[in-house]
N, C-alpha and C. Protein backbone atom coordinates (compact mmCIF):
# COMPACT_ATOMS: atom_id res chain seq x y z
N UNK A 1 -147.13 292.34 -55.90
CA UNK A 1 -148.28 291.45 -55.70
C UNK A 1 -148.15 290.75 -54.35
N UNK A 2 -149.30 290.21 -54.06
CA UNK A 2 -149.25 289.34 -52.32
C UNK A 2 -149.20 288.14 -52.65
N UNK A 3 -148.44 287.78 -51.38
CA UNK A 3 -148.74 286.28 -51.68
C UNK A 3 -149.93 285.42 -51.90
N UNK A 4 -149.90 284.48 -52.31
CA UNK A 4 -151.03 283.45 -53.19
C UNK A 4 -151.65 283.22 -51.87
N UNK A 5 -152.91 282.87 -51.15
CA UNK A 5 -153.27 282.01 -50.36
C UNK A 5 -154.43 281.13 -51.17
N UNK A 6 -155.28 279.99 -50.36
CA UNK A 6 -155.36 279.34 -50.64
C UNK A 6 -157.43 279.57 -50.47
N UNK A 7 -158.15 279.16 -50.86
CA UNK A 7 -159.45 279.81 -50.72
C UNK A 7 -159.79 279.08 -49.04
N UNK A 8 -159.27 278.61 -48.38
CA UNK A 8 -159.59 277.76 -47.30
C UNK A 8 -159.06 278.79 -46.64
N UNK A 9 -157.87 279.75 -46.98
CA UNK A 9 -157.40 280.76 -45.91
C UNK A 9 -158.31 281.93 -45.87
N UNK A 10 -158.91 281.97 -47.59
CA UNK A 10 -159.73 283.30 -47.25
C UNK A 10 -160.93 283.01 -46.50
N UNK A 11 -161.40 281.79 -46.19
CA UNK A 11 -162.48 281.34 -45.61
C UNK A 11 -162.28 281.54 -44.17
N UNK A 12 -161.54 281.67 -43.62
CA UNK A 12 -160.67 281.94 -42.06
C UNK A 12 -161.14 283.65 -41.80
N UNK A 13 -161.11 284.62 -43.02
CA UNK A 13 -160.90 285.99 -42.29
C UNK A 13 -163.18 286.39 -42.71
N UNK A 14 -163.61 286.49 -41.28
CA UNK A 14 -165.19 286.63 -41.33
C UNK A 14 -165.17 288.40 -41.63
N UNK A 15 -165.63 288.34 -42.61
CA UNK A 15 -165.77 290.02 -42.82
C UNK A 15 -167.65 290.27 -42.75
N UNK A 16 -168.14 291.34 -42.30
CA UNK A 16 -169.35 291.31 -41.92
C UNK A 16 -169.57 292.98 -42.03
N UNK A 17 -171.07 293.16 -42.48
CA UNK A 17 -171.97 294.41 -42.25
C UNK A 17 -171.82 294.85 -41.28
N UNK A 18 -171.57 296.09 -40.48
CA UNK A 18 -172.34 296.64 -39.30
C UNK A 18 -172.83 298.44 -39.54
N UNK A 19 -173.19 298.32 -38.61
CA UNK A 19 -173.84 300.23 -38.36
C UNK A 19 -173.04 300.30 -37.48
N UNK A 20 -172.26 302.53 -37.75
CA UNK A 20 -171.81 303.19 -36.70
C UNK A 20 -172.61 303.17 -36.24
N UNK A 21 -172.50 303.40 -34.55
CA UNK A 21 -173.66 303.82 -33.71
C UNK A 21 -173.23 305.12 -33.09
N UNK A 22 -171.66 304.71 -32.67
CA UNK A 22 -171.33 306.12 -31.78
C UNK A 22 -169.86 306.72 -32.49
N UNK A 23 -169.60 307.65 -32.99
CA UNK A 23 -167.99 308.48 -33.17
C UNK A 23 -167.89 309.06 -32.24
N UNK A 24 -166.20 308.76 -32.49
CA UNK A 24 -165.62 309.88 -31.28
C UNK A 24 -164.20 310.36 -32.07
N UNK A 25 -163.95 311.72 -31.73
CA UNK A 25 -162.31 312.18 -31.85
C UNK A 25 -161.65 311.34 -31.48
N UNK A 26 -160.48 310.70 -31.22
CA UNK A 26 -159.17 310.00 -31.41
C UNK A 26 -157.73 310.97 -31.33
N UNK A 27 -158.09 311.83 -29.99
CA UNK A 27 -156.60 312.64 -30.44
C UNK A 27 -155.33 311.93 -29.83
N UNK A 28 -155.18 310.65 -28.68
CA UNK A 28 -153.93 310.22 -29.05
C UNK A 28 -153.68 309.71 -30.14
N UNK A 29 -154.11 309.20 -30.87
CA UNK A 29 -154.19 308.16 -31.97
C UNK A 29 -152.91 309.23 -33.17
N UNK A 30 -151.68 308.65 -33.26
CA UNK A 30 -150.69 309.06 -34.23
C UNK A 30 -150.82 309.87 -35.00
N UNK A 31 -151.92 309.23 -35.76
CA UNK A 31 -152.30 309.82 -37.59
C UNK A 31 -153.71 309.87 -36.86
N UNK A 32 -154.88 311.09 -37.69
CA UNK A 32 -155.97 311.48 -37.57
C UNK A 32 -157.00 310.74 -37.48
N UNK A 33 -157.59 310.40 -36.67
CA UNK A 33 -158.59 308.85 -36.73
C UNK A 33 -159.81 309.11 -35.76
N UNK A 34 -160.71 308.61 -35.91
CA UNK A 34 -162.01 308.08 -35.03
C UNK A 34 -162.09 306.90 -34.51
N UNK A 35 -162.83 307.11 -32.92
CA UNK A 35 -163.08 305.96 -32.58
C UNK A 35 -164.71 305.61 -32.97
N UNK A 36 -164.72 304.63 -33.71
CA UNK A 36 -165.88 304.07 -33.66
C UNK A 36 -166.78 302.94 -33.31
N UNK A 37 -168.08 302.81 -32.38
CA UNK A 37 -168.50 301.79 -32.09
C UNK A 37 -169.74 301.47 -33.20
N UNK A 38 -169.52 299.82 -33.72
CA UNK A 38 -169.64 299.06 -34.80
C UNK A 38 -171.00 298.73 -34.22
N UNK A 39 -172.24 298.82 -34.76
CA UNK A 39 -173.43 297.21 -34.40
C UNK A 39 -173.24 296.50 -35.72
N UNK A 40 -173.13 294.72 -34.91
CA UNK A 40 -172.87 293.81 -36.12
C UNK A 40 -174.54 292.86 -35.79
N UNK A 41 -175.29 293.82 -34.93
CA UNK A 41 -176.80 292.48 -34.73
C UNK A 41 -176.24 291.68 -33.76
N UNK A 42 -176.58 290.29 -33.87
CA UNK A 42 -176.68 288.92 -33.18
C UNK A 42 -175.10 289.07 -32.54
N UNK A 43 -174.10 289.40 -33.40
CA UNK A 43 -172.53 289.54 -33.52
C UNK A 43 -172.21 290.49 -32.38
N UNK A 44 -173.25 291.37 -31.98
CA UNK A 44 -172.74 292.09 -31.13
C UNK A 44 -172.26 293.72 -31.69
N UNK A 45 -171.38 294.29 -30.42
CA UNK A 45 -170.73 295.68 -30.80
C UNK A 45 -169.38 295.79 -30.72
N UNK A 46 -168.76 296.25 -31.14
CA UNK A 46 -167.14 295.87 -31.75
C UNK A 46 -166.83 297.35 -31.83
N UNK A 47 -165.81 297.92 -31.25
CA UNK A 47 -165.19 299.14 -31.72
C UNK A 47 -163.62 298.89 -32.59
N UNK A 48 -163.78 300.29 -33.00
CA UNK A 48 -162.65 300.37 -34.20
C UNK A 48 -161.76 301.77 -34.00
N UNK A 49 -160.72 301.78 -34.33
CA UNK A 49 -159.76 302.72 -34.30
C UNK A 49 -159.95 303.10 -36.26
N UNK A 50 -160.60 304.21 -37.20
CA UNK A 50 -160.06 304.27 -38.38
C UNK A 50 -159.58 305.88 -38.74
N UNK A 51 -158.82 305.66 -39.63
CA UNK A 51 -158.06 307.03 -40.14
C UNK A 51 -158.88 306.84 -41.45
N UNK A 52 -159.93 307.99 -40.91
CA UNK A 52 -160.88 308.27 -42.35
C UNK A 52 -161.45 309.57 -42.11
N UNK A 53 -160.57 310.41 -41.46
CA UNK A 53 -160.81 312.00 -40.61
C UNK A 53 -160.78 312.76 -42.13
N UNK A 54 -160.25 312.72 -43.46
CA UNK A 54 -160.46 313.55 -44.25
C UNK A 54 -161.83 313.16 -45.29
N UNK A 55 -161.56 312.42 -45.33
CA UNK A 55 -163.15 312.13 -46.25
C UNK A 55 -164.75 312.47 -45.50
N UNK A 56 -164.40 312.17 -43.70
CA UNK A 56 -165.62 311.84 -42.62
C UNK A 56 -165.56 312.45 -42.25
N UNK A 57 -166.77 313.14 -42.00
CA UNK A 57 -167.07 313.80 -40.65
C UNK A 57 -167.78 312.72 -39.22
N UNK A 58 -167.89 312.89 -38.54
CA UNK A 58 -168.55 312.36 -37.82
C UNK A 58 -170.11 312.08 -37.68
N UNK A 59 -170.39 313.11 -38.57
CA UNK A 59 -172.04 312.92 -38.98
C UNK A 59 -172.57 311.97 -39.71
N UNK A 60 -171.34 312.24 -40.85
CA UNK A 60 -171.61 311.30 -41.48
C UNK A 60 -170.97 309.97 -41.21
N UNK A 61 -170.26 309.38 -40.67
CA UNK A 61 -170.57 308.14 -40.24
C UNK A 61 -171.73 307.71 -39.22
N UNK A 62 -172.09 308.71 -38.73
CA UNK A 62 -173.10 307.65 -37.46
C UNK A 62 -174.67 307.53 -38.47
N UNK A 63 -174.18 306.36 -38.14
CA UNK A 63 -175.79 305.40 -38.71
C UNK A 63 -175.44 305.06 -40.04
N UNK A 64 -174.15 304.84 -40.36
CA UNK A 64 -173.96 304.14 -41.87
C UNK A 64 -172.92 303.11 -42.00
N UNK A 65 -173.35 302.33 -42.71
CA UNK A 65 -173.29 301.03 -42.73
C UNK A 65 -171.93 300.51 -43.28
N UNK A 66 -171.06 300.07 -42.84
CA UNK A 66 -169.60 299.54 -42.89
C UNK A 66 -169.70 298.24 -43.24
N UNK A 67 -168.16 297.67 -43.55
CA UNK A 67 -167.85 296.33 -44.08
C UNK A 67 -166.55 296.27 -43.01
N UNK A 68 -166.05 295.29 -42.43
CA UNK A 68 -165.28 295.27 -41.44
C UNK A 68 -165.18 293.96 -40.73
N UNK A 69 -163.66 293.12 -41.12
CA UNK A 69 -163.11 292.00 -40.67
C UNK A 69 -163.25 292.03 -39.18
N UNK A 70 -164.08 290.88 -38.88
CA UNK A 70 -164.23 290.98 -37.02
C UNK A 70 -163.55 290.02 -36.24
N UNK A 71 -162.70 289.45 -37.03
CA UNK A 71 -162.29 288.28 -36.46
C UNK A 71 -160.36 288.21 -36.46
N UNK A 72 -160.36 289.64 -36.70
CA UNK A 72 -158.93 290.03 -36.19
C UNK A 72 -158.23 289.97 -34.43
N UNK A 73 -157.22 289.73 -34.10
CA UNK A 73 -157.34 289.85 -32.86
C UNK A 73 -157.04 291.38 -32.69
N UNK A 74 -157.86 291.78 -31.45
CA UNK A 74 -157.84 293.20 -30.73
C UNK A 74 -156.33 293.83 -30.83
N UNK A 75 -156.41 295.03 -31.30
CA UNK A 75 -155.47 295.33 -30.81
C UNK A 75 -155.01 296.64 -30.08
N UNK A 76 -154.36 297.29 -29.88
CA UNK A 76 -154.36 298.07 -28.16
C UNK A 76 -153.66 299.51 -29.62
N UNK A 77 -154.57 300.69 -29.59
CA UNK A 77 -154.07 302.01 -29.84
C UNK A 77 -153.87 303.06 -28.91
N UNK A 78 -152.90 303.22 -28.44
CA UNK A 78 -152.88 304.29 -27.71
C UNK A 78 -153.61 303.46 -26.63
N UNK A 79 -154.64 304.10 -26.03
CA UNK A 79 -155.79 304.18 -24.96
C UNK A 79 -156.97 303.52 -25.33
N UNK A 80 -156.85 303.14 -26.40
CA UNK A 80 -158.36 302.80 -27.14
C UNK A 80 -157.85 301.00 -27.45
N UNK A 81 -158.87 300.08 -27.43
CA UNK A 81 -158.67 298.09 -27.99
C UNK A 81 -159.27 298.62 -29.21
N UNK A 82 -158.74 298.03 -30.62
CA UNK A 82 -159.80 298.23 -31.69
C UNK A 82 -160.07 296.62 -32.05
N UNK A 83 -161.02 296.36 -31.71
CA UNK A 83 -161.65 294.79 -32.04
C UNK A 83 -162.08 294.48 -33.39
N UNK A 84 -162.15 295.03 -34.11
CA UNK A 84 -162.42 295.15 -35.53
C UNK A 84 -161.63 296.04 -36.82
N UNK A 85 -161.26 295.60 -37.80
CA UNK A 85 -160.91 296.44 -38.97
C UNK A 85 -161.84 296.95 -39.81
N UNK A 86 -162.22 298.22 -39.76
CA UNK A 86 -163.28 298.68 -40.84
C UNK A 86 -162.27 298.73 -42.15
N UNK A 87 -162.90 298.22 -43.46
CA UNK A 87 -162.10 298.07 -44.92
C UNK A 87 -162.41 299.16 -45.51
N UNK A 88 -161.66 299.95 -46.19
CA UNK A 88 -161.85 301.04 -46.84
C UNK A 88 -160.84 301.11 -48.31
N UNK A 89 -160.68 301.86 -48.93
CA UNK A 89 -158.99 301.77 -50.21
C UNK A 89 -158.82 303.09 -49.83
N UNK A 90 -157.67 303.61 -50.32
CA UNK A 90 -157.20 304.71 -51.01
C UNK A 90 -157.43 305.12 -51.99
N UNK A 91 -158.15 306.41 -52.02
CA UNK A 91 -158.30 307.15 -53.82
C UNK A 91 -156.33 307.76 -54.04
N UNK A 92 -156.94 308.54 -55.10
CA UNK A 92 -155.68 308.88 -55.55
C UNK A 92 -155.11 310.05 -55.20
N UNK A 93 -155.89 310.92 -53.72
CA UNK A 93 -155.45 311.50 -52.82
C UNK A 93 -154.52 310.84 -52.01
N UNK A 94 -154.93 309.49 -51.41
CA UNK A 94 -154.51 308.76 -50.14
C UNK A 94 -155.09 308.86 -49.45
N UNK A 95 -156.42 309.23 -49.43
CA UNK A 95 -157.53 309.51 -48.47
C UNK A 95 -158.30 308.19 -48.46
N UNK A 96 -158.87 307.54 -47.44
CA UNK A 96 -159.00 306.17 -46.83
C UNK A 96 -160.98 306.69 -47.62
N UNK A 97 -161.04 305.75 -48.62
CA UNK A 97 -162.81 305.84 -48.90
C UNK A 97 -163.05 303.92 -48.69
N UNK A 98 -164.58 304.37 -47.72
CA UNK A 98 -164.98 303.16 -46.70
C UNK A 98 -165.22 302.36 -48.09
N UNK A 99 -165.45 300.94 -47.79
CA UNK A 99 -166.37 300.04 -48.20
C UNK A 99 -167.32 299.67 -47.60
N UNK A 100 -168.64 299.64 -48.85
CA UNK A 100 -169.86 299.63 -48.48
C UNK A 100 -170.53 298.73 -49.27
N UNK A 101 -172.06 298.22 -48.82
CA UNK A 101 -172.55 297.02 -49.88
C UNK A 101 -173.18 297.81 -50.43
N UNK A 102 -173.73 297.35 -51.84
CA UNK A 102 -174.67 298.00 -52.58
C UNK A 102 -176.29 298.83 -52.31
N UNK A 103 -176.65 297.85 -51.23
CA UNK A 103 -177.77 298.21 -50.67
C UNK A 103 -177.29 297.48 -49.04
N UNK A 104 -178.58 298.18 -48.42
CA UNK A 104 -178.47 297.94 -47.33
C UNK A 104 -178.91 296.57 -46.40
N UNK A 105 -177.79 295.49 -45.56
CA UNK A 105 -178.11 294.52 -45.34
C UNK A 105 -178.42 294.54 -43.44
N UNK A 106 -178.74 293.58 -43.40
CA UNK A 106 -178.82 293.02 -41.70
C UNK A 106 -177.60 293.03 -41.30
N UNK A 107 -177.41 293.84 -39.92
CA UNK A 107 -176.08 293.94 -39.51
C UNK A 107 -175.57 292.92 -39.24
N UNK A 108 -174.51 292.56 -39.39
CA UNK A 108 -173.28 291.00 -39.66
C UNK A 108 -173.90 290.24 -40.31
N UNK A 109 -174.36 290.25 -41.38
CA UNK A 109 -174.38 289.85 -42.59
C UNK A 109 -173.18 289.48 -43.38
N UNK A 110 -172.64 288.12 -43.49
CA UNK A 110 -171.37 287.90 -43.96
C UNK A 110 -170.97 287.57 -45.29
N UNK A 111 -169.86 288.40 -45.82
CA UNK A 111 -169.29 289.17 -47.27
C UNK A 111 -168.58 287.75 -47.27
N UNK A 112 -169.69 286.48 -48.34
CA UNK A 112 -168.74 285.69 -49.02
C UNK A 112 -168.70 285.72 -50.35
């Protein structure tokens, strides 16, 4: 189990809606991944480094709608800044399946 935090800490991490707009291959990137650029609306565009190459194609991410902590600091992959964490789980492959809202919201629309 994780440690306990406190609901004032979960209030600290802004998780928000956006649309892929653009994929790309990721071949320095370690493990199998895409680069993707995020629209969050008003929030702006945010790219992401994710390892979701077996479930995704690239088709199918562009133009669908993600859940993704934006208020991580950047961090440097390879060649690529990923300014954002797109949230996804593991099935019981180990294959990374996205999180998504039920229906479709206004991009950065914020998951409280």
């Amino acid at each position: 189990m994780s440690d306990i935090i406190s609901f004032e800490d979960f209030t600290k991490v802004d998780i928000r809606t956006g649309t892929v707009i653009e994929v790309n291959d990721f071949p320095k990137a370690k493990k199998p991944a895409y680069q993707l650029t995020i629209d969050f609306g008003k929030l702006g565009i945010k790219k992401s480094s994710a390892q979701i190459t077996k479930l995704y194609s690239k088709e199918d991410l562009l133009n669908k709608q993600i859940i993704a902590i934006i208020n991580f600091k950047p961090k440097q992959i390879a060649n690529f800044l990923s300014e954002c964490l797109v949230l996804g789980i593991e099935n019981s492959k180990g294959e990374v399946v996205l999180l998504k809202s039920a229906s479709k919201t206004i991009n950065g629309t914020q998951i409280n």
